[in-house]
Protein backbone atom coordinates (compact mmCIF):
# COMPACT_ATOMS: atom_id res chain seq x y z
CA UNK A 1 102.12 -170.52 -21.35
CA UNK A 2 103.16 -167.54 -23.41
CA UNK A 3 99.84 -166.24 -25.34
CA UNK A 4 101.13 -163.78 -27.72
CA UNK A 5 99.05 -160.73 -28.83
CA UNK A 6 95.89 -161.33 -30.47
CA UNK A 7 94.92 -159.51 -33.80
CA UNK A 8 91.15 -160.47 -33.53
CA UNK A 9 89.12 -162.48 -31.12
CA UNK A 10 89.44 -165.60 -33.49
CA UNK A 11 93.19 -165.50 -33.50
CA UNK A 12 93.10 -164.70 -29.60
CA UNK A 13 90.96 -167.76 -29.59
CA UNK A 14 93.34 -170.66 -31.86
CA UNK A 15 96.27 -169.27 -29.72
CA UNK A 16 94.30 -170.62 -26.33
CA UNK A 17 93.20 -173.99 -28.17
CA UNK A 18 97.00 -174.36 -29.38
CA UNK A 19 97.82 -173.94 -25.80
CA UNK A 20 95.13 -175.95 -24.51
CA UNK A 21 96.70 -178.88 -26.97
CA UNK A 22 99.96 -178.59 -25.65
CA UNK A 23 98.76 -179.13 -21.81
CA UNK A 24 96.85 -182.38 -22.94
CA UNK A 25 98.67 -184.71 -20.86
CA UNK A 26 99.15 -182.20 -18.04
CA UNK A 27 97.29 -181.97 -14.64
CA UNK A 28 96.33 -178.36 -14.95
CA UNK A 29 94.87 -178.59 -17.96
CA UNK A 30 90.99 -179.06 -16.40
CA UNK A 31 91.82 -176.14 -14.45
CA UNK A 32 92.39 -174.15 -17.16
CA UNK A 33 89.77 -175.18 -19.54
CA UNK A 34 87.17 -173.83 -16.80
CA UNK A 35 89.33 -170.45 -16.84
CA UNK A 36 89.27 -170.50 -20.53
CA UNK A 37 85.56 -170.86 -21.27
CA UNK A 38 84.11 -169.15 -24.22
CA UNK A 39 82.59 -166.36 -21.58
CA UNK A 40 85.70 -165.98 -20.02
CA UNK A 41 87.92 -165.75 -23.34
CA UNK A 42 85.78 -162.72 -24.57
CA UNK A 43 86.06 -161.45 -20.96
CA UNK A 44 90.00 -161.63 -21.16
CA UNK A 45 89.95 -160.52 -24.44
CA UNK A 46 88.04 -157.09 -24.07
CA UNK A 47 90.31 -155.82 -21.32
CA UNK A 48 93.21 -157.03 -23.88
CA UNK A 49 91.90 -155.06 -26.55
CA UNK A 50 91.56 -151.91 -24.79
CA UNK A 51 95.41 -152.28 -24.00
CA UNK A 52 95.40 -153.57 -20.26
CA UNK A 53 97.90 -156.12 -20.95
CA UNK A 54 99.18 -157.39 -24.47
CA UNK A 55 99.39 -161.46 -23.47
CA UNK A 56 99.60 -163.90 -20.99
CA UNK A 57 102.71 -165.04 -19.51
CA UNK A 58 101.92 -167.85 -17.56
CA UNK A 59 99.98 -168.83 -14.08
CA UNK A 60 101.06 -167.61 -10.90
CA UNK A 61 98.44 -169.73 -8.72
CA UNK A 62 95.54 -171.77 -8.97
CA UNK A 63 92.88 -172.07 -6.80
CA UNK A 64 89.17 -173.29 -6.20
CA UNK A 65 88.06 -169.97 -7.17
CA UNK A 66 89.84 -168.97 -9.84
CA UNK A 67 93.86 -168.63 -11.18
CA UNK A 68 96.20 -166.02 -11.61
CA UNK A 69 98.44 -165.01 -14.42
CA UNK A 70 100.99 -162.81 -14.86
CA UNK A 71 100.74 -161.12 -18.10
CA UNK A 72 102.63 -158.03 -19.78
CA UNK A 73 101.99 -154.98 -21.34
CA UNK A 74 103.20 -153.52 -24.78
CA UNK A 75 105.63 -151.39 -22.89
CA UNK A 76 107.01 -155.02 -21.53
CA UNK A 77 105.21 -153.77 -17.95
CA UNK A 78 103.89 -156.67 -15.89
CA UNK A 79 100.76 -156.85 -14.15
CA UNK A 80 98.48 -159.56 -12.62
CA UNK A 81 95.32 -161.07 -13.84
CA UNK A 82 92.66 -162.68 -11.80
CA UNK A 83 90.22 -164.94 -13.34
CA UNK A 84 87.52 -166.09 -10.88
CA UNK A 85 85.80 -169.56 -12.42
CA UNK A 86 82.01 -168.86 -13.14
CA UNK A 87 81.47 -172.81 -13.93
CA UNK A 88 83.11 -174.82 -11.20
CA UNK A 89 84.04 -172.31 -8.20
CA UNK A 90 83.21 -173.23 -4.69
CA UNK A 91 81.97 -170.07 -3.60
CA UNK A 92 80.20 -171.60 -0.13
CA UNK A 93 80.81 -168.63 2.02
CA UNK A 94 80.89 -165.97 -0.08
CA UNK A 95 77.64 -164.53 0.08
CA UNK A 96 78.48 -163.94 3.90
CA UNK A 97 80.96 -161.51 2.80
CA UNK A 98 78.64 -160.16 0.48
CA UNK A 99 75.17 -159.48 1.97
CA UNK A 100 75.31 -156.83 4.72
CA UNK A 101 77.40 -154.60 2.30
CA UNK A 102 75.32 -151.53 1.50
CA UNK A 103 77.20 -151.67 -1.81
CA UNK A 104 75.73 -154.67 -3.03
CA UNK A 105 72.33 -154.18 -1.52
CA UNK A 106 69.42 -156.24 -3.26
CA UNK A 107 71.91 -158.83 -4.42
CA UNK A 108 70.73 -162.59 -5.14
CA UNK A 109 72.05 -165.61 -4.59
CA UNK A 110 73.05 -166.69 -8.25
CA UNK A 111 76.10 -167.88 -8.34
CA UNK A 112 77.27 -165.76 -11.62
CA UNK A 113 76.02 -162.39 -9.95
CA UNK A 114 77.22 -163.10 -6.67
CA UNK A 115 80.87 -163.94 -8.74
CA UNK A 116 80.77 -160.89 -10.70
CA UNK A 117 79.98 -158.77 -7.28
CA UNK A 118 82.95 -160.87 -5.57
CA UNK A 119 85.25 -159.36 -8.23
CA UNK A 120 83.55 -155.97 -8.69
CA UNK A 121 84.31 -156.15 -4.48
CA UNK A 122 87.42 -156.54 -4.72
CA UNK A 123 88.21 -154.43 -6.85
CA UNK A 124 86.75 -151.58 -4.84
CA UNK A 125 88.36 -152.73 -1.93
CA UNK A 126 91.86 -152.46 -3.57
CA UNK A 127 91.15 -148.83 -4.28
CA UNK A 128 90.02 -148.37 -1.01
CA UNK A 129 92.68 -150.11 1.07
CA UNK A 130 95.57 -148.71 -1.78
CA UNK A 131 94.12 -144.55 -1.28
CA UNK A 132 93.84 -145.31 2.48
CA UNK A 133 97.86 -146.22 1.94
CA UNK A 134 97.78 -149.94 2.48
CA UNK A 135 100.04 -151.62 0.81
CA UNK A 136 98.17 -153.79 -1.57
CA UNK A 137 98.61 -154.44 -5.72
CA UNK A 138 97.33 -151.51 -6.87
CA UNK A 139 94.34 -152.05 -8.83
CA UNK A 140 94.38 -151.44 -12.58
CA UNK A 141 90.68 -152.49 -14.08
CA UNK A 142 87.80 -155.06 -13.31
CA UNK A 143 85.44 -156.46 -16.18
CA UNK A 144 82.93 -159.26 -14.41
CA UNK A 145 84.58 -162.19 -12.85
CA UNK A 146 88.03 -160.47 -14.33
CA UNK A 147 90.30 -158.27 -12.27
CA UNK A 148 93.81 -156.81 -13.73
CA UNK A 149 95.81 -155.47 -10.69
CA UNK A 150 99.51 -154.49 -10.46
CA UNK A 151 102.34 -157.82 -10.45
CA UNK A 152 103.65 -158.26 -7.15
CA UNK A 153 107.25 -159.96 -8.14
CA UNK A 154 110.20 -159.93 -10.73
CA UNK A 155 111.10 -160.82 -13.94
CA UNK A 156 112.25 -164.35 -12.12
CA UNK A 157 109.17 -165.43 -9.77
CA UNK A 158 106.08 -163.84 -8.53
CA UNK A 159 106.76 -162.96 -4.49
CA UNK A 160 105.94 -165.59 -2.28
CA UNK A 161 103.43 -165.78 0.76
CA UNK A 162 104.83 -165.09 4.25
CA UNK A 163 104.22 -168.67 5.19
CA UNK A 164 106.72 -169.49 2.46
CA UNK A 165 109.67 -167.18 3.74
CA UNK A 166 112.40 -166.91 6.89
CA UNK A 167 111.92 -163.11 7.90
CA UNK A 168 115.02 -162.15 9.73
CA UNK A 169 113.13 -158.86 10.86
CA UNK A 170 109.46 -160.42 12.23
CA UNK A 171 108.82 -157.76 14.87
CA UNK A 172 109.34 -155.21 12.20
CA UNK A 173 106.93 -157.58 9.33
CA UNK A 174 104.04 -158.01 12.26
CA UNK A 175 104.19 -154.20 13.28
CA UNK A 176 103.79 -153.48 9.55
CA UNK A 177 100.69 -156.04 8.92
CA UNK A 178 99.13 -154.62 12.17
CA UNK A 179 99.85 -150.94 11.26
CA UNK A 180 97.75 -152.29 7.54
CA UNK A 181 95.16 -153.48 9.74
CA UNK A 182 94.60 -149.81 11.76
CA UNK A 183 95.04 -147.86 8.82
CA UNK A 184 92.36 -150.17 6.68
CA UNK A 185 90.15 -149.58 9.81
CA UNK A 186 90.54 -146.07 10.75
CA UNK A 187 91.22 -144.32 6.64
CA UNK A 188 89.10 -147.08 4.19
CA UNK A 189 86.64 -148.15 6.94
CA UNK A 190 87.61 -151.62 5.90
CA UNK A 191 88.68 -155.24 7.49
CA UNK A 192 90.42 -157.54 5.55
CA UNK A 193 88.23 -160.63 7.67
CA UNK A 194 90.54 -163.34 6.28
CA UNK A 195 94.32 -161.97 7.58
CA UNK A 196 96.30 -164.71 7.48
CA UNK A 197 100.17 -166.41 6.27
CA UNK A 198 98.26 -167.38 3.28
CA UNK A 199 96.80 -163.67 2.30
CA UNK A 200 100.50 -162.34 2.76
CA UNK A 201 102.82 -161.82 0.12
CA UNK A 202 106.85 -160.55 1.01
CA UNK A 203 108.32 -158.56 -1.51
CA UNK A 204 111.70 -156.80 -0.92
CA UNK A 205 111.56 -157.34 2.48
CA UNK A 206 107.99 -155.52 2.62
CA UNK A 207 104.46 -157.24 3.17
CA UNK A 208 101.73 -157.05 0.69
CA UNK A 209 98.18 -157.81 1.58
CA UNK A 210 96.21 -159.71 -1.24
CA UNK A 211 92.95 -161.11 -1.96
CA UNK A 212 90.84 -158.85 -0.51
CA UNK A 213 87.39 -159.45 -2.07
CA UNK A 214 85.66 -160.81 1.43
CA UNK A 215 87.01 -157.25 2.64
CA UNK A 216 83.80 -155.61 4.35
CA UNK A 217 83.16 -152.24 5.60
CA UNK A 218 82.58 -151.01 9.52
CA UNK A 219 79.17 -152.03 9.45
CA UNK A 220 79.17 -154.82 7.99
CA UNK A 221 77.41 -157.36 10.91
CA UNK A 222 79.97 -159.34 11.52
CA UNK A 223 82.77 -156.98 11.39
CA UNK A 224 83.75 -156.75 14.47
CA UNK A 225 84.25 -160.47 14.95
CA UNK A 226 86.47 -160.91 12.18
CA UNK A 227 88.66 -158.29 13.23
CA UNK A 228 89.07 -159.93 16.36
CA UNK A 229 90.05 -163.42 14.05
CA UNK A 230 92.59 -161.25 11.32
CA UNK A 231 94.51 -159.35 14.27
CA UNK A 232 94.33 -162.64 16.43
CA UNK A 233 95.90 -164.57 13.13
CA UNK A 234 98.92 -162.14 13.22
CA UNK A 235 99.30 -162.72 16.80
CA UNK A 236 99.14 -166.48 16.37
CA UNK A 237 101.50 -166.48 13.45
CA UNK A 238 104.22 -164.40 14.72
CA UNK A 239 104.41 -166.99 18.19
CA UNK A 240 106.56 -169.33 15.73
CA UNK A 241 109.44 -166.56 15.82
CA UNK A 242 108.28 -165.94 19.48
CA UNK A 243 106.76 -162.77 19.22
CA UNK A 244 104.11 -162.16 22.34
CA UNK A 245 101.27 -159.95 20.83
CA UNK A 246 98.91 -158.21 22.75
CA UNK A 247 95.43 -158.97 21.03
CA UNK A 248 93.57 -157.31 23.47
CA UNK A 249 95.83 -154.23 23.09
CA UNK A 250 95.79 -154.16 19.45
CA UNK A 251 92.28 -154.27 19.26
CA UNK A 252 92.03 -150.83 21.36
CA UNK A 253 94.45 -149.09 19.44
CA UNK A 254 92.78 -149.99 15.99
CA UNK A 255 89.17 -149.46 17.46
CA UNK A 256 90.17 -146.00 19.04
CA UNK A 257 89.62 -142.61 17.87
């Protein structure tokens, strides 16, 4: 897309609208006139402005939530911003994920607060899971529905989800996801709850674990269950390159002391 540095809001601003009039004929462009509400903009703009990134490079995914873009710093760094849609996203589960987290005690169910907690969540949970030594894109700042975390990917392409790649080491790749999964449990007091091929990126040979904002803690009420779903997920997923994992097994070693 490229959006190059803004001076002021307003010039931030014409450089989105001259974008949004290039896209006029394309497919995405709905998409990304929800992202690029006037809330959003100023959203995008303040972490810009206090030097988080310098512009936009262009979208790495899109989804019912929200997109992400990679965008780059003035030292020509790259990082990743998440935009989660205030307008049109089809948060129907979230507040599961959300209520029974003594963080966000209190919480209501409107739809903007509940968004702004998602991201505020998930943000938290990367600095959990990435101190607890998970590896997950380290997380860089979080302003309301807006979250800038580390780029996982080159200069060519943005890594791509483990459903999307031939390992020719998947013992070694499942060991590593389940050794994320014990050390998320047993150092951040956190499970994932949606561990899937999907929530996997592969990057130099290594898993990364992403979108972690329906992350909850130990005693969350449901915790336990979806532990038993992310661990079974691996297991299930790894039977394609006919890998026999122990659930059962698994379980006990993550759950012991």
């Amino acid at each position: 897309m490229p959006v190059p540095r803004a001076d002021d809001y307003h010039s931030f601003e014409r450089k989105i609208d001259q974008w949004r009039i290039r896209k006029k004929d394309s497919s995405e462009r709905k998409s990304y006139d929800e992202v690029f509400d006037r809330q959003n903009l100023m959203v995008i703009y303040k972490l810009l402005s206090d030097g988080y990134f310098d512009r936009l490079d262009f979208p790495i995914s899109t989804g019912k939530e929200g997109n992400v873009f990679r965008a780059s710093t003035k030292n020509n760094e790259l990082v990743a911003v998440k935009v989660y849609r205030t307008a049109t996203s089809t948060f129907r589960d979230m507040a599961k994920y959300i209520h029974g987290d003594p963080r966000f005690a209190g919480l209501n169910n409107r739809k903007r607060k509940l968004i702004y907690a998602w991201a505020n969540k998930e943000f938290l949970n990367l600095k959990a899971l990435h101190w607890a030594g998970v590896r997950v894109p380290k997380p860089i700042a979080q302003q309301r529905n807006v979250v800038v975390m580390e780029y996982i990917g080159d200069e060519v392409e943005p890594a791509r989800e483990l459903r999307s790649v031939r390992l020719d080491n998947p013992e070694e790749v499942a060991n590593k996801i389940l050794a994320y999964i014990r050390l998320a449990y047993k150092k951040a007091k956190l499970i994932h709850s949606d561990i899937s091929e999907y929530n996997v990126l592969m990057f130099n040979g290594e898993p990364v674990i992403i979108d972690v904002g329906q992350a909850v803690l130990l005693d969350h009420p449901h915790s336990q269950e979806w532990l038993e779903r992310d661990v079974g997920n691996v297991a299930r997923y790894f039977r394609k390159y006919d890998l026999e994992i122990d659930v059962k097994k698994e379980l006990e070693g993550i759950r012991g002391k």
